[in-house]
Structure formats: C-alpha cells, structure tokens
N, C-alpha and C. Protein backbone atom coordinates (compact mmCIF):
# COMPACT_ATOMS: atom_id res chain seq x y z
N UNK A 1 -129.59 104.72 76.38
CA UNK A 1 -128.75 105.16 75.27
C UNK A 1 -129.21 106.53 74.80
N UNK A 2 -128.87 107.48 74.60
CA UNK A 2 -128.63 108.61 73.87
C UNK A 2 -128.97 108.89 73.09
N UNK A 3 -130.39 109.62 72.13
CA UNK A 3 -131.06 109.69 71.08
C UNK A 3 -129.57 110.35 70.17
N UNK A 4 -129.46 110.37 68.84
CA UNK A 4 -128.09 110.98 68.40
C UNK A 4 -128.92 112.17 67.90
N UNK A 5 -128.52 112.81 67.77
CA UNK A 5 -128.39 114.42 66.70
C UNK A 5 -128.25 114.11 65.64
N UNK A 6 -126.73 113.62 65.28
CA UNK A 6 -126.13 113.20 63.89
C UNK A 6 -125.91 111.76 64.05
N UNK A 7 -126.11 110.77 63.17
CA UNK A 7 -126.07 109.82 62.70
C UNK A 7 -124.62 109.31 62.40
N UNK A 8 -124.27 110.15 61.15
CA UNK A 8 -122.87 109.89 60.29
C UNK A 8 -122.08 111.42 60.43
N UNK A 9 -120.67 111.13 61.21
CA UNK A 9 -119.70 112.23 61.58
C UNK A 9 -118.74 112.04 61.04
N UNK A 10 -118.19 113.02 60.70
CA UNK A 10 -116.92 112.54 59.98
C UNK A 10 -116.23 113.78 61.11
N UNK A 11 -115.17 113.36 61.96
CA UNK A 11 -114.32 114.12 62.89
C UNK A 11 -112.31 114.27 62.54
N UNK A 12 -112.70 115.67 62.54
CA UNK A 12 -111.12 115.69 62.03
C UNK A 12 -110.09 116.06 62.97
N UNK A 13 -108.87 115.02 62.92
CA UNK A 13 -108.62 115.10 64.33
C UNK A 13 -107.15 115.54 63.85
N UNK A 14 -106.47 116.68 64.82
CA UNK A 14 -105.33 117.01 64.84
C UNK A 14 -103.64 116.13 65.24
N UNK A 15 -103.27 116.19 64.41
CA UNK A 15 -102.05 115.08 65.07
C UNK A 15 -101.24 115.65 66.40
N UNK A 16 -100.93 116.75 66.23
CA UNK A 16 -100.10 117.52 67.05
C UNK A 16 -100.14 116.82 68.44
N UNK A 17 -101.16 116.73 69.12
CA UNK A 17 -101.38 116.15 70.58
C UNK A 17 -100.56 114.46 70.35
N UNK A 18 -100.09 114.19 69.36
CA UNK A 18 -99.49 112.96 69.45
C UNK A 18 -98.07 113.15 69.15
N UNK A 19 -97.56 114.17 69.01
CA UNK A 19 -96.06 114.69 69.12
C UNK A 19 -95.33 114.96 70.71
N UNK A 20 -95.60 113.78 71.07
CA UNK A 20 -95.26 113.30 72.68
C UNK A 20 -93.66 113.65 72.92
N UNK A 21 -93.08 113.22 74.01
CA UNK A 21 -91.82 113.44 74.29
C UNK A 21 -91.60 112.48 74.77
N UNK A 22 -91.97 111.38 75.14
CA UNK A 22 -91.97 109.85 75.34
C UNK A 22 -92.97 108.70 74.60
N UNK A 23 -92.17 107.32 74.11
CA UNK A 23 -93.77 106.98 73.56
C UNK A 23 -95.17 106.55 74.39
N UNK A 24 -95.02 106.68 75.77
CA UNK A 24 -95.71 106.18 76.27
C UNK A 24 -97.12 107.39 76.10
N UNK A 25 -96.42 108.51 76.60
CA UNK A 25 -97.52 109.75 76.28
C UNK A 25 -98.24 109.61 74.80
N UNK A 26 -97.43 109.76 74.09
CA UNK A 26 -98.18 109.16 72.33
C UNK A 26 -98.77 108.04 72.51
N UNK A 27 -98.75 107.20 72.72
CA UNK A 27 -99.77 105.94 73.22
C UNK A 27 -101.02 106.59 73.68
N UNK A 28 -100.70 107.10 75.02
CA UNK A 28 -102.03 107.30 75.83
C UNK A 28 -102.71 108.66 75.13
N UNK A 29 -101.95 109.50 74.40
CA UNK A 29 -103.08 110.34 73.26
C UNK A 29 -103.38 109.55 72.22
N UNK A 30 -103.11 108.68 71.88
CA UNK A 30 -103.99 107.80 70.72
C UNK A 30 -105.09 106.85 71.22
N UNK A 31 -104.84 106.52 72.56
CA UNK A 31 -106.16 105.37 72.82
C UNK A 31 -107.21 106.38 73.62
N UNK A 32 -106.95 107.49 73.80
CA UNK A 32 -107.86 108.43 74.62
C UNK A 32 -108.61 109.15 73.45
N UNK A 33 -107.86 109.55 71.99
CA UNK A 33 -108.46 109.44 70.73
C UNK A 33 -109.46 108.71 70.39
N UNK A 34 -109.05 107.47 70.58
CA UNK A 34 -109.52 106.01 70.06
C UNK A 34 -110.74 106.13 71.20
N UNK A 35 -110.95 105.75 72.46
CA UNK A 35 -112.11 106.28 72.99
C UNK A 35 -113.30 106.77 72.97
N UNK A 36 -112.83 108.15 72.37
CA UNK A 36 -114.01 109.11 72.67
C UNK A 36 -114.61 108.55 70.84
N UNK A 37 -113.44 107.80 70.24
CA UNK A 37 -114.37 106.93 68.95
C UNK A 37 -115.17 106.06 69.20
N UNK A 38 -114.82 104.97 70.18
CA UNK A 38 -115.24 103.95 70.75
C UNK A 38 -116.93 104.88 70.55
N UNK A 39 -116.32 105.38 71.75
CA UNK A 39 -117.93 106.00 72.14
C UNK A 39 -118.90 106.31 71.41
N UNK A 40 -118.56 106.75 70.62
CA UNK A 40 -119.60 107.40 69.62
C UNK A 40 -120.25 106.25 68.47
N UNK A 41 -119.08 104.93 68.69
CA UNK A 41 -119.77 103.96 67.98
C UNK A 41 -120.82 102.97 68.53
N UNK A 42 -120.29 103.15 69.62
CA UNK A 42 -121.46 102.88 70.96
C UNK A 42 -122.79 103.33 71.00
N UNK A 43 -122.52 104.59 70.88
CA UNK A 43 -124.05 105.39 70.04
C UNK A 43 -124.68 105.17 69.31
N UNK A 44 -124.10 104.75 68.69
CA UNK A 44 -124.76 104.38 66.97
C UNK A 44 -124.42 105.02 65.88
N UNK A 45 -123.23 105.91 66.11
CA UNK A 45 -123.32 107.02 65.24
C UNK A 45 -121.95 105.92 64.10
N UNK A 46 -122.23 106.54 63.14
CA UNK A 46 -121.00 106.12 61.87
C UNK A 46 -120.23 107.28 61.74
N UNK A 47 -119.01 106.74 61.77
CA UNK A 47 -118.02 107.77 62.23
C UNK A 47 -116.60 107.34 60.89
N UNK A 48 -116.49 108.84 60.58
CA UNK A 48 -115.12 108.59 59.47
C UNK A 48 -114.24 109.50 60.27
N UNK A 49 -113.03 109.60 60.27
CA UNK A 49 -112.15 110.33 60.77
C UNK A 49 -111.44 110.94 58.98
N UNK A 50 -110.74 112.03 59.63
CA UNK A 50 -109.57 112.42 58.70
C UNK A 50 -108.31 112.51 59.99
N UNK A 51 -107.55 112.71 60.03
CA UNK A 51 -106.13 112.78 60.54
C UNK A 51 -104.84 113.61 59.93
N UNK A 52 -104.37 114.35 60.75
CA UNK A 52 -103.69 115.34 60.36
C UNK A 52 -102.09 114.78 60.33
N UNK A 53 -101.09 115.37 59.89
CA UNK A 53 -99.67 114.66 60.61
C UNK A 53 -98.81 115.58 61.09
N UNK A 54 -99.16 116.68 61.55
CA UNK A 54 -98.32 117.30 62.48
C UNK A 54 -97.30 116.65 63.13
N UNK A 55 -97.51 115.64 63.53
CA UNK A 55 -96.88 115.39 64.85
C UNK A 55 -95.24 114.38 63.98
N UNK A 56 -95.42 114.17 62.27
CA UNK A 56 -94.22 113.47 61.64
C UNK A 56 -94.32 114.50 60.81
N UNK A 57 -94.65 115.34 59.56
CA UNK A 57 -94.61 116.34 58.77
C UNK A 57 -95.12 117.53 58.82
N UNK A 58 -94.73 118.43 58.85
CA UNK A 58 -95.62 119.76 58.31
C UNK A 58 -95.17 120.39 57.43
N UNK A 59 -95.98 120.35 55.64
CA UNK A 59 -95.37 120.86 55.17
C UNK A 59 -94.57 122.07 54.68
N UNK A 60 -95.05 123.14 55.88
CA UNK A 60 -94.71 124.59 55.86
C UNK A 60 -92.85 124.67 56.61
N UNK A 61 -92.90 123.27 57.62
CA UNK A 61 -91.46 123.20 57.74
C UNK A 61 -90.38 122.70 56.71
N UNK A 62 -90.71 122.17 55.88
CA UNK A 62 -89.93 121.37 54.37
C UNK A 62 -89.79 123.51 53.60
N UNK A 63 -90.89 123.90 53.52
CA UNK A 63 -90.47 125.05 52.43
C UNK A 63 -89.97 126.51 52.98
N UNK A 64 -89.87 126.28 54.58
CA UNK A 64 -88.98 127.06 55.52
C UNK A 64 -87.66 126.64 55.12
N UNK A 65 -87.23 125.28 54.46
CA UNK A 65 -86.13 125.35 54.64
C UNK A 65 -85.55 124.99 52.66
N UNK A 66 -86.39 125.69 51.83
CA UNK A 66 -86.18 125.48 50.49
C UNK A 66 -86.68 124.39 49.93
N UNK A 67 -87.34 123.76 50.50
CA UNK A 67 -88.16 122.29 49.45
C UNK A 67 -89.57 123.26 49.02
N UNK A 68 -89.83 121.97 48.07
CA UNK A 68 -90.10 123.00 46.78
C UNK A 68 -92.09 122.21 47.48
N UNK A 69 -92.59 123.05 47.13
CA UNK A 69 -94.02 123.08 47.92
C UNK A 69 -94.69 121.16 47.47
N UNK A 70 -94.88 121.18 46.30
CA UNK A 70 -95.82 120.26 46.30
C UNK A 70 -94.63 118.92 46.74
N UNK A 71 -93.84 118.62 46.87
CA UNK A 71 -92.77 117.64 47.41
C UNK A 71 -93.47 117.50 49.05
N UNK A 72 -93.34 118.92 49.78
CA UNK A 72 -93.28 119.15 50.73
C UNK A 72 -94.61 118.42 51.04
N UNK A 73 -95.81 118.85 50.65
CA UNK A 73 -97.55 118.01 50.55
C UNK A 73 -97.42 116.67 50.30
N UNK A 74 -96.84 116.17 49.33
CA UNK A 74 -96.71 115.01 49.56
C UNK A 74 -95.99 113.69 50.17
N UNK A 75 -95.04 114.85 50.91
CA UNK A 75 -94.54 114.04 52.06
C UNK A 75 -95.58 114.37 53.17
N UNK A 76 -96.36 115.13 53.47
CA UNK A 76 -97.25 115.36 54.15
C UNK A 76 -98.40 114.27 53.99
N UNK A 77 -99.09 113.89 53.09
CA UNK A 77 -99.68 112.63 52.80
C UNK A 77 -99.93 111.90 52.97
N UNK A 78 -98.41 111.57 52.91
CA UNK A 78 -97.42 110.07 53.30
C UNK A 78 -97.74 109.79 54.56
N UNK A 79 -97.25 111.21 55.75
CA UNK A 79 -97.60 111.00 56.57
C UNK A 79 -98.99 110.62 57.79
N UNK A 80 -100.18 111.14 56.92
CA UNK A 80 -101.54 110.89 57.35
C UNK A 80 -101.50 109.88 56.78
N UNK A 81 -101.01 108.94 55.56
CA UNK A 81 -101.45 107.59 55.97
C UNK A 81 -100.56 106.92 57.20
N UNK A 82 -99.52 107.16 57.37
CA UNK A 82 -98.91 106.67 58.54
C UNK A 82 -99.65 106.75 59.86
N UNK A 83 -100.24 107.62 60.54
CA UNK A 83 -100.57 107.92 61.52
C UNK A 83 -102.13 107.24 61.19
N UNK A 84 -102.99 106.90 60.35
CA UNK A 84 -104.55 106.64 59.75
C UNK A 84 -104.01 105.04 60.24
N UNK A 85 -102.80 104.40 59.76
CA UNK A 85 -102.61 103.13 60.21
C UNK A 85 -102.49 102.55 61.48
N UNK A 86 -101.94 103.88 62.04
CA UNK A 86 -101.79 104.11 63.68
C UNK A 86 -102.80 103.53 64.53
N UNK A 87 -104.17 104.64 63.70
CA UNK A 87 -105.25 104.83 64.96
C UNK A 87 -106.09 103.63 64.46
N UNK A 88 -105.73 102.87 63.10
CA UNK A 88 -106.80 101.76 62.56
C UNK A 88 -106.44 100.59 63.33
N UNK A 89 -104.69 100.39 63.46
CA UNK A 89 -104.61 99.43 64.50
C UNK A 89 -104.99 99.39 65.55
N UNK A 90 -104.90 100.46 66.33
CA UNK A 90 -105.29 100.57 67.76
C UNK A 90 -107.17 100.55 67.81
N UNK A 91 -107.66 100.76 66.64
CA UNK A 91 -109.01 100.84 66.70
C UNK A 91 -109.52 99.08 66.33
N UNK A 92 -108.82 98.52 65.63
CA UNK A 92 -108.71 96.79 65.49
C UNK A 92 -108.39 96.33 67.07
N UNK A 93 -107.48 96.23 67.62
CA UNK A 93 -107.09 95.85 68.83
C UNK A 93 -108.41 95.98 69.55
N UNK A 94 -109.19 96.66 69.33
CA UNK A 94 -110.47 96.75 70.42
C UNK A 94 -111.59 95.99 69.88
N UNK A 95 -111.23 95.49 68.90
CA UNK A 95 -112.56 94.53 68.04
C UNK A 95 -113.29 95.29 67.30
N UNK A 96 -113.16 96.48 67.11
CA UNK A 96 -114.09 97.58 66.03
C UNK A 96 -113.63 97.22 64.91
N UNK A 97 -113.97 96.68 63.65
CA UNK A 97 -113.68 97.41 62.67
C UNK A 97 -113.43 98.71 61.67
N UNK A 98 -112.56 98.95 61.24
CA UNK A 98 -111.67 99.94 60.68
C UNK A 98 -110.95 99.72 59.53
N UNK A 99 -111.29 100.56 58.44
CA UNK A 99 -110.73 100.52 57.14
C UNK A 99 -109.72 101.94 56.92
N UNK A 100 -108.87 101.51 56.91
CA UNK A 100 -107.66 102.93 56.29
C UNK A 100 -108.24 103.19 54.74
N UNK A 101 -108.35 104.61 54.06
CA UNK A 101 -108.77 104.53 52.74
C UNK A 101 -107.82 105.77 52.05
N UNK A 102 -106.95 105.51 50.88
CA UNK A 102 -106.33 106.99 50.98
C UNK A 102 -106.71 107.67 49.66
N UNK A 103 -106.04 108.99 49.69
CA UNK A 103 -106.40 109.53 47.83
C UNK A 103 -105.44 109.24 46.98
N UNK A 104 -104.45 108.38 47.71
CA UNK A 104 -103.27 108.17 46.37
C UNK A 104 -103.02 106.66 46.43
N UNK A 105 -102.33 106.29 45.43
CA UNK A 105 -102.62 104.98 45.46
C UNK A 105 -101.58 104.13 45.72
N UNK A 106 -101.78 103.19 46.79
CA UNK A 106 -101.09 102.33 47.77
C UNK A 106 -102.05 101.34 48.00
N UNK A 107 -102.03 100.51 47.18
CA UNK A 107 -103.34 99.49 47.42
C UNK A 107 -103.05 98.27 48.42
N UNK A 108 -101.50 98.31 48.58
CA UNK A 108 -100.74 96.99 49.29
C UNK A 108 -100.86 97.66 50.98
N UNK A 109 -101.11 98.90 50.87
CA UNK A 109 -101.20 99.42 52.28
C UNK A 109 -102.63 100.05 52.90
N UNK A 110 -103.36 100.18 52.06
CA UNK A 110 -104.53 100.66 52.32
C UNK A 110 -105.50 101.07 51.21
N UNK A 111 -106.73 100.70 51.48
CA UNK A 111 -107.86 100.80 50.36
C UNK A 111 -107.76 102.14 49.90
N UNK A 112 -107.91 102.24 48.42
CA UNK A 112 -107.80 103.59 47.70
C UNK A 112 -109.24 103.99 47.81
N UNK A 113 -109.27 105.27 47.86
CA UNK A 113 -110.56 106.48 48.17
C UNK A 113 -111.59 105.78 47.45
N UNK A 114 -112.55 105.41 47.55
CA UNK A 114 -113.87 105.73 46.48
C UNK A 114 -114.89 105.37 47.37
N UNK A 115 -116.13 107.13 46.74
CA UNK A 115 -116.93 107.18 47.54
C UNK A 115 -118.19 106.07 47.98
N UNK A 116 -118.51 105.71 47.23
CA UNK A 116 -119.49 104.33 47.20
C UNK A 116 -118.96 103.32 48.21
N UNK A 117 -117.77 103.15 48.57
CA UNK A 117 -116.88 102.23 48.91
C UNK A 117 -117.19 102.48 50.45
N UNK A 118 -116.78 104.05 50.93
CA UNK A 118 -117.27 104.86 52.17
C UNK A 118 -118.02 104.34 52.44
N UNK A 119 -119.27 104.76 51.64
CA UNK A 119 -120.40 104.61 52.35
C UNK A 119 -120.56 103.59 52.94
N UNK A 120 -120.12 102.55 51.97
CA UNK A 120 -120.97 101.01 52.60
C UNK A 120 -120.05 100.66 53.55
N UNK A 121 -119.30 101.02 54.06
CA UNK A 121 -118.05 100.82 54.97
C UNK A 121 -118.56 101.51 56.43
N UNK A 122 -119.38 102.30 55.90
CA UNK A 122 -119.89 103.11 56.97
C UNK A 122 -120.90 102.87 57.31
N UNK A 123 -121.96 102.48 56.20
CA UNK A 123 -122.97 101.34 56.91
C UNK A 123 -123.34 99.98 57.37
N UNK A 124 -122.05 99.54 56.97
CA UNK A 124 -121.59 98.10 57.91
C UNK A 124 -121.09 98.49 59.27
N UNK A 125 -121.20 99.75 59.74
CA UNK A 125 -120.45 99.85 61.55
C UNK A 125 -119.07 100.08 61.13
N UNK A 126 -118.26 99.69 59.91
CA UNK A 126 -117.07 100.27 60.33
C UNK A 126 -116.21 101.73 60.71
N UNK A 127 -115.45 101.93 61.11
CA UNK A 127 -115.14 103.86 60.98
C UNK A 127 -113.92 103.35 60.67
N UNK A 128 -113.91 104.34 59.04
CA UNK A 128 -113.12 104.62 58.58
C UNK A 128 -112.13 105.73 58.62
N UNK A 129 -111.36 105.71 58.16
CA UNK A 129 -109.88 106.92 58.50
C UNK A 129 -109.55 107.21 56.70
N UNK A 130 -109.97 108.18 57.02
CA UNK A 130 -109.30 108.89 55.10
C UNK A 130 -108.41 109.60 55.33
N UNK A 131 -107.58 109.16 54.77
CA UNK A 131 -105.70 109.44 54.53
C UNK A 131 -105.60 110.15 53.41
N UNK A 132 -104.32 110.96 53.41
CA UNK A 132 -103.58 111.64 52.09
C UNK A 132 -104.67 112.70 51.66
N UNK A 133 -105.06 112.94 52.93
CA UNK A 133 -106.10 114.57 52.16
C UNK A 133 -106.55 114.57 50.83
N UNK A 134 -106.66 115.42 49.97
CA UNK A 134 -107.44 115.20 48.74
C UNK A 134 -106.92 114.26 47.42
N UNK A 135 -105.13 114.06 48.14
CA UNK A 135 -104.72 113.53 47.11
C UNK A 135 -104.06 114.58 46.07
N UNK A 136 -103.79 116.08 46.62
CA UNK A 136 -103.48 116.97 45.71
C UNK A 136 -102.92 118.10 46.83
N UNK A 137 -101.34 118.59 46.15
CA UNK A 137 -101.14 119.53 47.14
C UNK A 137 -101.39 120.64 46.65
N UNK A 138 -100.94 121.34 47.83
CA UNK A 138 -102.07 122.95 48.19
C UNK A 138 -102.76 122.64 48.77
N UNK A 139 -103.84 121.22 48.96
CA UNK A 139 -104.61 121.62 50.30
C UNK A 139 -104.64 120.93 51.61
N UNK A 140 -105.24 121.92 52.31
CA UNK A 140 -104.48 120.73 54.04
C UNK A 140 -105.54 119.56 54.24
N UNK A 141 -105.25 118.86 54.89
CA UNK A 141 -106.29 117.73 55.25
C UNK A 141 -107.39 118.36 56.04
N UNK A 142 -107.67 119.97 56.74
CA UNK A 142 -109.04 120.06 56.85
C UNK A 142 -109.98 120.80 55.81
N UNK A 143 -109.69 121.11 54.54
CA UNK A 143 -110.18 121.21 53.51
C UNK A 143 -110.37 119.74 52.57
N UNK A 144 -109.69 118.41 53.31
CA UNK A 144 -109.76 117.37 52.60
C UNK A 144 -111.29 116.84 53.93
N UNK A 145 -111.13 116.81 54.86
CA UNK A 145 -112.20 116.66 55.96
C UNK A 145 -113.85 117.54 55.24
N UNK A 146 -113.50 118.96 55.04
CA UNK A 146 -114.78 119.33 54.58
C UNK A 146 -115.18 118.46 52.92
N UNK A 147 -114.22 118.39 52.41
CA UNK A 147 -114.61 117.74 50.78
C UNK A 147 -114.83 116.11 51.16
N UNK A 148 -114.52 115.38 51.92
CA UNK A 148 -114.94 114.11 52.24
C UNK A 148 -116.09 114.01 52.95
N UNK A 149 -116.50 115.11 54.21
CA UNK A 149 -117.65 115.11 54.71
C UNK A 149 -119.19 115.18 53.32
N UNK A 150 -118.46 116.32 52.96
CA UNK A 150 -119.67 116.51 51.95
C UNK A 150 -119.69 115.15 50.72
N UNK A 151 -118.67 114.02 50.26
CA UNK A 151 -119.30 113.46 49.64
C UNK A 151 -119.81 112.23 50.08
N UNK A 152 -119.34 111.52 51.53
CA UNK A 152 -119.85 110.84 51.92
C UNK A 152 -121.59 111.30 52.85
N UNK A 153 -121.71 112.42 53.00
CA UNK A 153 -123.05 113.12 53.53
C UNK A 153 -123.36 112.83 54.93
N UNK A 154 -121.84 113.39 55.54
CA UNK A 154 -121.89 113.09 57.03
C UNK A 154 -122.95 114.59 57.24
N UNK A 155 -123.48 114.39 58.40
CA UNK A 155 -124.28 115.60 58.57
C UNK A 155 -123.36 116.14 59.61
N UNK A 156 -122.41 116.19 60.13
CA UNK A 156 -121.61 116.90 60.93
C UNK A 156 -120.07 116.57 60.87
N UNK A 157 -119.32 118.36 60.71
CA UNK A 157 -118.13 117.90 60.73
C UNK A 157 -117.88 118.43 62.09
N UNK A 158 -116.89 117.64 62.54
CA UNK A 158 -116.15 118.10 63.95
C UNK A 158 -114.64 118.32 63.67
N UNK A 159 -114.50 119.48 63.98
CA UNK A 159 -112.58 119.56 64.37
C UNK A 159 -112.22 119.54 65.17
N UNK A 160 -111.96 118.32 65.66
CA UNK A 160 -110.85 118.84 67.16
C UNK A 160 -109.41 118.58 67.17
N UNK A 161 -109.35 119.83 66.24
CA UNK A 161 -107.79 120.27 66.32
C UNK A 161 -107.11 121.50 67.05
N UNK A 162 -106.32 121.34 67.82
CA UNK A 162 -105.32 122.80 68.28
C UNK A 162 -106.39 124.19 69.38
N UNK A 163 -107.15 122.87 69.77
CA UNK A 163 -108.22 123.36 70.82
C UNK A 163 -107.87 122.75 72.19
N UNK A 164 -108.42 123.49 73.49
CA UNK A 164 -108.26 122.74 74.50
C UNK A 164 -109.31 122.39 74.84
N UNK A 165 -110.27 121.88 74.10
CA UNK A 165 -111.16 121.34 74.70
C UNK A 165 -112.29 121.17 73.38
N UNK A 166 -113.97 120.46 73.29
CA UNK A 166 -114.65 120.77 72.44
C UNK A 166 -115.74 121.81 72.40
N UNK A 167 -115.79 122.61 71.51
CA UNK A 167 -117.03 123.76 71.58
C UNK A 167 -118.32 123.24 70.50
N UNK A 168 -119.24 123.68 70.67
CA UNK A 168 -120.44 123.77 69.36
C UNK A 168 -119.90 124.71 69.23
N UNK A 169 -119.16 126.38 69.58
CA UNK A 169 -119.61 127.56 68.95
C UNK A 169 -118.15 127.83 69.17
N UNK A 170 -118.02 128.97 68.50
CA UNK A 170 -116.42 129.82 68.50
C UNK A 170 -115.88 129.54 69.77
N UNK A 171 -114.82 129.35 69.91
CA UNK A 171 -114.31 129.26 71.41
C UNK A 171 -113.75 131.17 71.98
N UNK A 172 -113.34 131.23 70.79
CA UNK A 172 -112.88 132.92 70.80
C UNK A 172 -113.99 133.76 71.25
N UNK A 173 -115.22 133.13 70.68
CA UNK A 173 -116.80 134.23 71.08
C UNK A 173 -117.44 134.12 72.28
N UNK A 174 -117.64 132.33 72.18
CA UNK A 174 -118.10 131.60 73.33
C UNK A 174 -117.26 130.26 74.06
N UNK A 175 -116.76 130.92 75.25
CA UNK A 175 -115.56 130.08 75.74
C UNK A 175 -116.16 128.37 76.60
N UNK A 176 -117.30 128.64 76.58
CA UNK A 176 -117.87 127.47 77.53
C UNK A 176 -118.07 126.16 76.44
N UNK A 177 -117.24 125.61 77.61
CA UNK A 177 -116.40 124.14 76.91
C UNK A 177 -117.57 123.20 76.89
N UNK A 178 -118.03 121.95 76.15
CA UNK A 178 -118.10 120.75 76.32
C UNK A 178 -117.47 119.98 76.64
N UNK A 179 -118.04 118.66 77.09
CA UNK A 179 -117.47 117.31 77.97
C UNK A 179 -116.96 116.61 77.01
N UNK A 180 -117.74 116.51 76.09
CA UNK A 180 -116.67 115.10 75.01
C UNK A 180 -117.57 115.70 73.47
N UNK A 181 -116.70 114.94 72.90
CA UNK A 181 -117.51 114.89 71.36
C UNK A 181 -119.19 114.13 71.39
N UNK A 182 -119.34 113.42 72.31
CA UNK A 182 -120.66 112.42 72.04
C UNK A 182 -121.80 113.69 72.56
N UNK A 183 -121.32 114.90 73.25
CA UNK A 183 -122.44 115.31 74.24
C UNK A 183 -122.74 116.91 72.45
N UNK A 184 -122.16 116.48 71.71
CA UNK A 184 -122.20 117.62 70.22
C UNK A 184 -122.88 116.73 69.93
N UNK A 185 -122.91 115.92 69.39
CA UNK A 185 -123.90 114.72 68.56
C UNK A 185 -124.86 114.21 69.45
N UNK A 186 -125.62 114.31 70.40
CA UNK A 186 -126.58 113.71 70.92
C UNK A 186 -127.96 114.75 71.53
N UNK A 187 -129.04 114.03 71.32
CA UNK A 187 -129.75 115.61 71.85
C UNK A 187 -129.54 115.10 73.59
N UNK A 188 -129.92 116.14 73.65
CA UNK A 188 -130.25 116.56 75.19
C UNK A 188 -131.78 116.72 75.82
C-alpha cells in the first residue's frame, strides 16, 4: 500500500465531462469518476468532493439570456445537488459510504452543511459530496471547494476540472501529465 502525502482531500470535480451525448457515455464518466474515488479510499485517504453542474446549469447561460444573476446561482445550486446525488448513488452501489451535504436547506434530500458534522463523516471512512457551493450567489463552487477545504482542514485541494489530464504544477508552465489523482497524494 502506498504511504499517503495527504490524508484528508477534498477534490473538486468538474461536471462538464458528464455532458455526454448519450447516457451511456455519462454513465461511464461518472463511474470512471467514482473510481479514481474508490481508489483513493483504498489508500486511506478521506476524501470530500465538491461538484460542479456544468453539464445541467451554468449560470452565465441564464444571464446571456436576461435572468437576473442571483436566480441564475441558484438554479446553479440546485443543480450540484442534483449531480452530488448522482455520484453518492453510484458511490453507495459499490458499498462505500457517502453522505450528500448541502449549503441550503433540503433536509428531505440531503444533510445540511455543518462543519463538525464533515468531519466526523470523514473520519468514519465516509466521502462526502458538498453541494450548493457556499450557499450564496456570486460564487462558483470552486471558491465553495477552497472555503470547504479550509474548514474541514483537508491538507490538499485538487481540481480536476476542464483539464486533460492531472498536473501537481501549471499545466500552461509545466505540461508533464500525471497518471491518476492517487500518484498527487502519495509519496513516492
């Protein structure tokens, strides 16, 4: 097994790659998602996700077409809990436990945010999925990824969003790719 680097990750993952053109393709980008989670729980590592919803809202397309901004965010929201339910089922189906948690409140659909709550969720082995970004529009869910990393005290954030592949370093500076997310979190 793999000494880890980081312990507790919180990885923020882009929806876009799940805006398929059949559902079968959206399937197989969510369990190839779900995977490289697997893996890392395999490791040992405690793992929170955030989730983006590109792939059902963006709210810059709602105020391209006259909706009025914060409407537009919180249909955006809406949609990261939709897709957080997505990857929690498919992450249940494999016997992992998984808690959906959001910033707004839907208690009949998923546990509302609180940090204490994280944690211990995260030190029982489960990986959790934090939905509805901060709970406030104006900001995107990877400014909700850095403000959740820092209060649950993941020691590493990962984005793998709107990349072809994973880097430790700028991809623009330094183009040489990594193999998976587990080979960032583990020493060598």
């Amino acid at each position: 097994m793999a000494t880890l680097r980081y312990r507790r990750i919180l990885l923020k993952l882009g929806a876009r790659p799940w805006r398929a053109r059949a559902a079968s393709e959206s399937t197989r980008t969510r369990l190839m998602s779900w995977r490289e989670v697997r893996r890392l729980r395999e490791m040992g590592a405690e793992v929170a996700l955030v989730i983006g919803a590109g792939n059902i809202w963006r709210g810059r397309d709602g105020q391209a077409h006259g909706m009025e901004q914060t409407t537009a965010d919180h249909m955006g929201m809406l949609a990261t809990v939709m897709n957080a339910l997505a990857l929690a089922d498919a992450i249940k189906r494999t016997g992992q436990e998984a808690r959906v948690m959001t910033a707004i409140q839907m208690q009949s659909v998923a546990e509302p945010y609180i940090r204490g709550r994280a944690i211990r969720h995260l030190e029982k082995g489960y990986v959790i999925l934090l939905a509805a970004g901060t709970g406030n529009p104006y900001f995107t869910t990877d400014t909700a990824a850095a403000l959740r990393a820092m209060e649950i005290h993941a020691e590493v954030l990962i984005k793998a969003t709107k990349v072809n592949g994973v880097y430790d370093k700028d991809p623009k500076k330094n183009p040489r790719r990594l193999s998976s997310i587990a080979s960032v979190i583990s020493r060598h």
